[in-house]
Protein backbone atom coordinates (compact mmCIF):
# COMPACT_ATOMS: atom_id res chain seq x y z
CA UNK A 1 -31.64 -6.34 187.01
CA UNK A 2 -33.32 -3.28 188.42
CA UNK A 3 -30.30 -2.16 189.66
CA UNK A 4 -28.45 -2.37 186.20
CA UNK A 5 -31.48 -0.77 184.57
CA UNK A 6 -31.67 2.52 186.98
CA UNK A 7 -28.10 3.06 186.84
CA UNK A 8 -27.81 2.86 182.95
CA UNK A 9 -31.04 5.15 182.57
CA UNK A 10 -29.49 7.88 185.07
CA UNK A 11 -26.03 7.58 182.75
CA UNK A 12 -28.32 8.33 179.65
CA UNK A 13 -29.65 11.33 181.11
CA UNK A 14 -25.86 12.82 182.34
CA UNK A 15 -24.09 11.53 179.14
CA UNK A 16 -27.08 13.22 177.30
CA UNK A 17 -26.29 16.61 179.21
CA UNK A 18 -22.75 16.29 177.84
CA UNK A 19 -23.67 16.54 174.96
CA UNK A 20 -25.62 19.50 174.64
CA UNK A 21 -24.11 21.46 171.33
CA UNK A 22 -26.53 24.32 171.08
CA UNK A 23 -28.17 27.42 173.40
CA UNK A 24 -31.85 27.53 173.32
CA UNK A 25 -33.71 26.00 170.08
CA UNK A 26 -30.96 26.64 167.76
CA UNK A 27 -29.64 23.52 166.52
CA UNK A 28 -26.20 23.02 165.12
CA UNK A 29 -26.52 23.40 161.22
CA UNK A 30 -29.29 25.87 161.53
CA UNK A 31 -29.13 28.91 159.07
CA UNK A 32 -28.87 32.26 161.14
CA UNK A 33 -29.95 34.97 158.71
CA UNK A 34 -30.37 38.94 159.36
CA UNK A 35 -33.41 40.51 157.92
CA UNK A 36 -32.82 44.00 156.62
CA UNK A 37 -36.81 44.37 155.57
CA UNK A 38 -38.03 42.95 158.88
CA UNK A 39 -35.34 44.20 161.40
CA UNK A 40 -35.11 40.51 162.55
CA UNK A 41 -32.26 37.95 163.01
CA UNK A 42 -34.11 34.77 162.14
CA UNK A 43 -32.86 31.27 162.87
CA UNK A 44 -34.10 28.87 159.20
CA UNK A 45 -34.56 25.33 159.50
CA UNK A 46 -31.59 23.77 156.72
CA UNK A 47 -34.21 20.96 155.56
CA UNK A 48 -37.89 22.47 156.01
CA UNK A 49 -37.39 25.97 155.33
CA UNK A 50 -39.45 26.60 158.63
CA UNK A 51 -38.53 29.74 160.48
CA UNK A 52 -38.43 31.56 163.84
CA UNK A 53 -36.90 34.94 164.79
CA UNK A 54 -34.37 35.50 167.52
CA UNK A 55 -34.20 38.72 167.78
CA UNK A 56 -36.12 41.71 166.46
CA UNK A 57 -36.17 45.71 166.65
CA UNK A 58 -32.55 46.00 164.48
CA UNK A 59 -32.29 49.11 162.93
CA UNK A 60 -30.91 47.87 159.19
CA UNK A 61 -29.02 44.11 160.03
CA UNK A 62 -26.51 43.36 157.70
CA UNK A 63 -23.68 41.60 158.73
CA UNK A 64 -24.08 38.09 160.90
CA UNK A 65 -21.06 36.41 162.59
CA UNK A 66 -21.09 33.56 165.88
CA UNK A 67 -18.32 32.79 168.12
CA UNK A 68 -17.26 29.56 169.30
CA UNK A 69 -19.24 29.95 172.12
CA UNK A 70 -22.27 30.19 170.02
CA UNK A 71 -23.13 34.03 170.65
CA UNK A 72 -24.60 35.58 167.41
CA UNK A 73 -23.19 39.22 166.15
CA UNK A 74 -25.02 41.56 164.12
CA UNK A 75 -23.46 44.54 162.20
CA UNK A 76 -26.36 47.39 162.07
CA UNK A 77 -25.45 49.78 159.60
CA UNK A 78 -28.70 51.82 161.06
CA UNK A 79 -27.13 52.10 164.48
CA UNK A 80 -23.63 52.20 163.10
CA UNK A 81 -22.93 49.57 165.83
CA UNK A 82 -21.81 45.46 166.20
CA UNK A 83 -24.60 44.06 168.12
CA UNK A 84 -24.20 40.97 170.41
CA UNK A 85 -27.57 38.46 170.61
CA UNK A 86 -27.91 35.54 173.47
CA UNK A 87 -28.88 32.85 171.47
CA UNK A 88 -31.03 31.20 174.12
CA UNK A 89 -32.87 34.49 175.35
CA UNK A 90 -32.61 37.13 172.14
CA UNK A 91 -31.63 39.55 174.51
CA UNK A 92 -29.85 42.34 172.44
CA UNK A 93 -26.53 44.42 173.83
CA UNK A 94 -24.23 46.62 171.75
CA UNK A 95 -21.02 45.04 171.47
CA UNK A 96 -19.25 47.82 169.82
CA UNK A 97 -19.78 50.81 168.17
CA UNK A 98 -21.96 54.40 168.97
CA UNK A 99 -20.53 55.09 172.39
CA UNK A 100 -19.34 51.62 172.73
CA UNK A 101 -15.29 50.30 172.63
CA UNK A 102 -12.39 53.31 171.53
CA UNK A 103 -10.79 53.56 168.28
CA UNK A 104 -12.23 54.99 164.78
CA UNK A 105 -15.89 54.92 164.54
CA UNK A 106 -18.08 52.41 162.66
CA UNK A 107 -19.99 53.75 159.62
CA UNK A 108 -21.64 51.09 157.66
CA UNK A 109 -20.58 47.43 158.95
CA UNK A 110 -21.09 44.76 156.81
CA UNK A 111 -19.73 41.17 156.62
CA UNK A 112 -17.92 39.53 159.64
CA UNK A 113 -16.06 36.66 160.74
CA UNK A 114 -13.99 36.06 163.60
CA UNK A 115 -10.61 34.20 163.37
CA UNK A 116 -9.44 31.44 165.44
CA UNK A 117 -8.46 33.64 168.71
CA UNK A 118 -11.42 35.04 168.73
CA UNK A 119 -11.24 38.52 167.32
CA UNK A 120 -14.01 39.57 165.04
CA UNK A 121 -13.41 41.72 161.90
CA UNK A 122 -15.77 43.72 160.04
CA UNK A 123 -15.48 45.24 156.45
CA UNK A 124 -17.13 48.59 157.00
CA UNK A 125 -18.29 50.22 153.92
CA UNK A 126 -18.49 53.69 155.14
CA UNK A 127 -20.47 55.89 152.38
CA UNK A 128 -16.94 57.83 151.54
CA UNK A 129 -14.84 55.30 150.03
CA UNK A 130 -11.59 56.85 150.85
CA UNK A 131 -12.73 56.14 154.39
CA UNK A 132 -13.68 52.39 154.25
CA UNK A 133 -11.83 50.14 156.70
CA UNK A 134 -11.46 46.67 157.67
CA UNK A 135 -11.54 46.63 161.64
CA UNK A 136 -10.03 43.88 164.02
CA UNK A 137 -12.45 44.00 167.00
CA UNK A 138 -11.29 43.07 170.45
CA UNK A 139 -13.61 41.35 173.41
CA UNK A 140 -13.67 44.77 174.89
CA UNK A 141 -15.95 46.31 171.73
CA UNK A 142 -12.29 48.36 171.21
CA UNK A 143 -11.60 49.18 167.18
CA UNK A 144 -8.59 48.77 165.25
CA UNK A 145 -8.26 49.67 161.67
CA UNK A 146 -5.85 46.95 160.10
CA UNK A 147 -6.46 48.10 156.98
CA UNK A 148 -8.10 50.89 155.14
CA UNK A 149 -7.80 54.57 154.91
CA UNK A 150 -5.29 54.57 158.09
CA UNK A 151 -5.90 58.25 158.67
CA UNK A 152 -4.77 58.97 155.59
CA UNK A 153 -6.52 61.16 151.93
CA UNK A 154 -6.01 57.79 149.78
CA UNK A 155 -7.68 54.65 150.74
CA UNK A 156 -5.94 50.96 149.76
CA UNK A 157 -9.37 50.01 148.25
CA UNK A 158 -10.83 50.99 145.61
CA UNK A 159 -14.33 51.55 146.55
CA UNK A 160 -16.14 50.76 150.02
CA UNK A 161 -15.95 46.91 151.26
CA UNK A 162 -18.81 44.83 151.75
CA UNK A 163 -17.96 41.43 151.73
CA UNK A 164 -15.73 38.99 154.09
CA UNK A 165 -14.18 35.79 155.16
CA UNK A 166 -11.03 34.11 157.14
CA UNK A 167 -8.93 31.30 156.09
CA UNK A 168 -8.59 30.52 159.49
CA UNK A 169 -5.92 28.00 159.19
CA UNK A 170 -3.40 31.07 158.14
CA UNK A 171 -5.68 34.00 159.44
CA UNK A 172 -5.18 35.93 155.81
CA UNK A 173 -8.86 37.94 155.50
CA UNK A 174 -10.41 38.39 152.08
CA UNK A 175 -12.61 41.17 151.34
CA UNK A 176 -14.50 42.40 148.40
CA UNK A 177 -16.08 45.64 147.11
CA UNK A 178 -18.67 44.97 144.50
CA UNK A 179 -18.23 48.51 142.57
CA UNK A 180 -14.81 47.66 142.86
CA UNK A 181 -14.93 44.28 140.73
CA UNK A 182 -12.18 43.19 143.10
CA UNK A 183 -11.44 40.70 145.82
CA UNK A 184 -8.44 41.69 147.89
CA UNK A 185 -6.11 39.24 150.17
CA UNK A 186 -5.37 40.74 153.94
CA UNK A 187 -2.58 39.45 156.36
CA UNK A 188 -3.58 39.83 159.98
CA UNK A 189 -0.58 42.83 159.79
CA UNK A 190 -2.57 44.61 157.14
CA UNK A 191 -0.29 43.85 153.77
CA UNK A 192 -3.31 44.00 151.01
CA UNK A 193 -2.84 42.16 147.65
CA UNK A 194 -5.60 41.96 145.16
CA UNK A 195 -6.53 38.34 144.40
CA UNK A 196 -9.30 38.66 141.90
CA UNK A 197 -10.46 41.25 139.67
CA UNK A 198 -13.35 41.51 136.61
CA UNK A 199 -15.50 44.53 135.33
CA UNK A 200 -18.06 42.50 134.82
CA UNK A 201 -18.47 40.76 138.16
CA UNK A 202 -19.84 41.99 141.52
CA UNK A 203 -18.23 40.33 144.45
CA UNK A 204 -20.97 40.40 147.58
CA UNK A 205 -20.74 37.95 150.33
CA UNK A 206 -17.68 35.81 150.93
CA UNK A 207 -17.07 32.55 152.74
CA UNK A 208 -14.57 29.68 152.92
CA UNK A 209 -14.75 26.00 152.03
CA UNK A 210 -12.37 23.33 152.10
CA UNK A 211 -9.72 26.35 151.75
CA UNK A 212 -11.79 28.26 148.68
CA UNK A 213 -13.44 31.47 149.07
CA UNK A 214 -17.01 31.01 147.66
CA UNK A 215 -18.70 34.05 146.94
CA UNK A 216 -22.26 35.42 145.27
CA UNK A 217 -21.76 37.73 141.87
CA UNK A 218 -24.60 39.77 142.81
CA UNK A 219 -24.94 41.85 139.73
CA UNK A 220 -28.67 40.87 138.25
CA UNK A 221 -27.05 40.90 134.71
CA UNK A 222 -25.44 37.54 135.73
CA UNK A 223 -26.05 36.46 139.63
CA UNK A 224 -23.67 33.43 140.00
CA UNK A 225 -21.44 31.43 142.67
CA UNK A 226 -18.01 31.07 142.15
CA UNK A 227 -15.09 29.41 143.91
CA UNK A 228 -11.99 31.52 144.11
CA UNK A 229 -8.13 30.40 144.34
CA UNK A 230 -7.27 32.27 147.39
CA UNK A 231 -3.44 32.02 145.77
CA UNK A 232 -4.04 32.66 141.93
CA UNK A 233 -7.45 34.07 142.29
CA UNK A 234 -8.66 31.91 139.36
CA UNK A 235 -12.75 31.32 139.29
CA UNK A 236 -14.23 28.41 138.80
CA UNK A 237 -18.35 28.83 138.47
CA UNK A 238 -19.80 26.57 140.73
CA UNK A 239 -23.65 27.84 139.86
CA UNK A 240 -25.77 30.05 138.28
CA UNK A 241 -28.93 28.32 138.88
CA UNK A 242 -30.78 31.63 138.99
CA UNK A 243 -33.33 33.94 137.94
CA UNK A 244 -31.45 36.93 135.89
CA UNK A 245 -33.02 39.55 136.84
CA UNK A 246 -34.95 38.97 139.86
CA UNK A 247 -31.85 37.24 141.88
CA UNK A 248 -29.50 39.77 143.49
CA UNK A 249 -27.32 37.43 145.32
CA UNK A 250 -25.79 38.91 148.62
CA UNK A 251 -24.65 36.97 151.19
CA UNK A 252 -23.62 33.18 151.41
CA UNK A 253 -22.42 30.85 153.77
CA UNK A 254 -21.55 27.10 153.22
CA UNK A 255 -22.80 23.93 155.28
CA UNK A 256 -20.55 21.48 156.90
CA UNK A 257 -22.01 18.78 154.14
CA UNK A 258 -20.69 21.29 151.50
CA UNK A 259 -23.90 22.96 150.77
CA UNK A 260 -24.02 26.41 149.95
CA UNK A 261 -26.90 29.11 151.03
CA UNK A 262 -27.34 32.32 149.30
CA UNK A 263 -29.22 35.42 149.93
CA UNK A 264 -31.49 36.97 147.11
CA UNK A 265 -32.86 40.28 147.72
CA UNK A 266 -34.87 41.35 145.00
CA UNK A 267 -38.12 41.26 144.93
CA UNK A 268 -40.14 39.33 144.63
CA UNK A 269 -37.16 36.55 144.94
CA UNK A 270 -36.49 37.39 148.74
CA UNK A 271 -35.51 33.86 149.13
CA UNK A 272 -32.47 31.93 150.83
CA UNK A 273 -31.13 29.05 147.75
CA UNK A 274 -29.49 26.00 148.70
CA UNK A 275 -26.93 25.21 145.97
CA UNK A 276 -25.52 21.94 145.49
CA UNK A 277 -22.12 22.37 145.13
CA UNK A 278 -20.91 18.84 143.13
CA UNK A 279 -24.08 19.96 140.15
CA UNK A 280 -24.56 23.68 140.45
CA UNK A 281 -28.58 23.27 141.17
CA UNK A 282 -29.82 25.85 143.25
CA UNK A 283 -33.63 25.42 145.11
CA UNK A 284 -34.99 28.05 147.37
CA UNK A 285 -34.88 26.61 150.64
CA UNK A 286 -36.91 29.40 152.37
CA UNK A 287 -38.67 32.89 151.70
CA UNK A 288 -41.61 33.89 149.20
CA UNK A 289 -43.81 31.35 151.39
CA UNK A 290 -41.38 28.36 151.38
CA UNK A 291 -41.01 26.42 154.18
CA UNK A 292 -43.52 29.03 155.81
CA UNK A 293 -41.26 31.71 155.31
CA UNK A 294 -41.63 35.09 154.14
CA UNK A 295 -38.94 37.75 154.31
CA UNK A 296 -38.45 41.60 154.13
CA UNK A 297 -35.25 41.37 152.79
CA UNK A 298 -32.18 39.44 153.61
CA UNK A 299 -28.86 40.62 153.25
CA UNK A 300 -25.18 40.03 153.38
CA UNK A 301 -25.74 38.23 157.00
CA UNK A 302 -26.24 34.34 156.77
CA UNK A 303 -23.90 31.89 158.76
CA UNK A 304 -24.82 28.24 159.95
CA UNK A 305 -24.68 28.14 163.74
CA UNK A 306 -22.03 25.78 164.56
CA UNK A 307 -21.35 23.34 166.98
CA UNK A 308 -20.67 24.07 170.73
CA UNK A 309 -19.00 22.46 172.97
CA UNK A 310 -20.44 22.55 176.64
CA UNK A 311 -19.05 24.92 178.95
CA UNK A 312 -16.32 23.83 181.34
CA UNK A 313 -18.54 23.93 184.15
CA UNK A 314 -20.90 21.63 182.56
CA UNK A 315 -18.37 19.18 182.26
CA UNK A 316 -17.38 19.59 185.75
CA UNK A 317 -20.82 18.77 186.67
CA UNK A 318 -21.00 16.24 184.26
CA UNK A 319 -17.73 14.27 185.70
CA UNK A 320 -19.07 14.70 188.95
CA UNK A 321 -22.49 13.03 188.38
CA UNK A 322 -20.86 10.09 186.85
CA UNK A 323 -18.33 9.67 189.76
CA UNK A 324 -21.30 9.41 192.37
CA UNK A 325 -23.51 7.47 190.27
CA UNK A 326 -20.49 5.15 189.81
CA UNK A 327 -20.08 5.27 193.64
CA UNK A 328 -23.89 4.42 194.42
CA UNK A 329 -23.76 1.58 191.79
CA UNK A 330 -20.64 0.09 193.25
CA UNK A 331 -22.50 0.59 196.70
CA UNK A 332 -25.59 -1.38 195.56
CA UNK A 333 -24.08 -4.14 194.44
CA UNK A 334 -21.67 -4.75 197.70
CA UNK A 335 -25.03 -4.60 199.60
């Protein structure tokens, strides 16, 4: 019975190794939010609220985006630059932009998202309009405008981008440009078609659910959440469970249980919500002293940290641990 007991114990331990999802104290599910006011990226608890920060010394955070490996990206409008943040350590590097990767300089990177082979695109909503871009960003920091200005006097957009998101089971991009009143549809070969326009409606942060893009209205005449038909660009309102006039929603990003988390940044409602999605009530999960959390000001950049699978060499280990516990186990009991 010993025997039995020691072997299963040692399997607990290896089979719990495999299935580490996270680096560091991040958990999968975690809300990973950039704090403009603060120069912190700050990692939210999704049920308490509770806070820590990551990383700190960011010039003006904006944008937030992780890869399936887990790493966290911050666009730094301050800097002009992409940043790249080890989960696990905070250290900080400059992934591309001021000196960093060729092609057409960054200006004023907002939203990213990175699509299914791993390239990250930023809408960059450079001060001159008729020079805003949306850039596919290689592993190598290098630039490419796919679409934008192009080098050219006349832009395809009609005022500077801010927000993003990829339907990453097509790669199409959607971006949006709040003085703009428009959402606009963007193959990976750069064809633009405008999906959603209204005078009255401010298009911030963008992100996709169960094939919708869900994004925050962030004018504080009407703050809302909407769900857009990436095909007909018909809105449906899924909440506007919020303070008119004090809630400037920004960014959002949605949960895998559905629930969506928006950004307000106006004082004194510095807050993350958590809107239910199936009644339209929002609650502030964090910020103004929730959950222990105060804020300078969050932005556009909020993403849930996803799950992550171990690395290949963990696995390796992993395999090999079980083999020569399976070999002692067979050993022991042929004694």
């Amino acid at each position: 019975m010993h025997r039995h007991v020691t072997v299963a114990t040692a399997l607990g331990l290896v089979l719990a190794i495999a299935r580490i999802a996270t680096a560091g104290s991040i958990n999968a599910g975690d809300i990973i939010v950039a704090d403009r006011g603060n120069g912190d990226l700050v990692d939210v608890n999704p049920t308490t609220g509770a806070s820590s920060v990551i990383a700190s010394g960011f010039s003006n955070p904006q944008g937030v985006a992780i890869n399936s490996q887990g790493s966290i990206f911050v666009s730094d409008i301050g800097t002009h630059t992409i940043d790249e943040v080890n989960p696990a350590s905070g250290a900080v590097t400059t992934y591309s932009g001021n000196g960093v990767g060729s092609g057409a300089p960054l200006d004023r990177p907002f939203e990213m998202a990175f699509n299914a082979s791993g390239t990250l695109y930023v809408a960059d909503g450079q001060a001159n309009s008729d020079s805003t871009n949306l850039f596919a960003i290689n592993s190598s920091g290098n630039r490419t405008v796919v679409a934008g200005n192009n080098g050219s006097s006349t832009n395809v957009f009609a005022q500077s981008l801010a927000g993003l998101a990829i339907n990453r089971t097509n790669g199409n991009l959607y971006v949006s440009t709040a003085s703009g009143h428009t959402i606009y549809q963007v193959t990976p070969g750069g064809s633009v078609t405008t999906v959603y326009t209204d005078s009255s409606a401010e298009p911030q942060g963008l992100a996709f659910s169960s094939g919708q893009i869900l994004y925050a209205n962030g004018g504080t005449a009407n703050p809302a959440i909407y769900s857009v038909d990436p095909t007909t660009g018909t809105p449906t309102l899924v909440s506007n469970d919020f303070t008119v006039g004090t809630s400037d929603l920004f960014g959002v990003a949605v949960g895998s249980n559905g629930t969506i988390y928006a950004t307000s940044v106006s004082a004194p409602d510095d807050v993350i919500y958590a809107v239910d999605p199936t009644t339209g009530n929002a609650t502030v999960l964090a910020g103004n002293g929730v959950g222990g959390t105060t804020f300078g000001a969050p932005t556009y950049g909020i993403a849930v940290y996803p799950t992550v699978a171990p690395e290949p060499s963990t696995l390796v280990l992993v395999g090999t641990a079980l083999l020569g516990l399976g070999a002692v186990y067979l050993r022991r009991r042929n004694d």
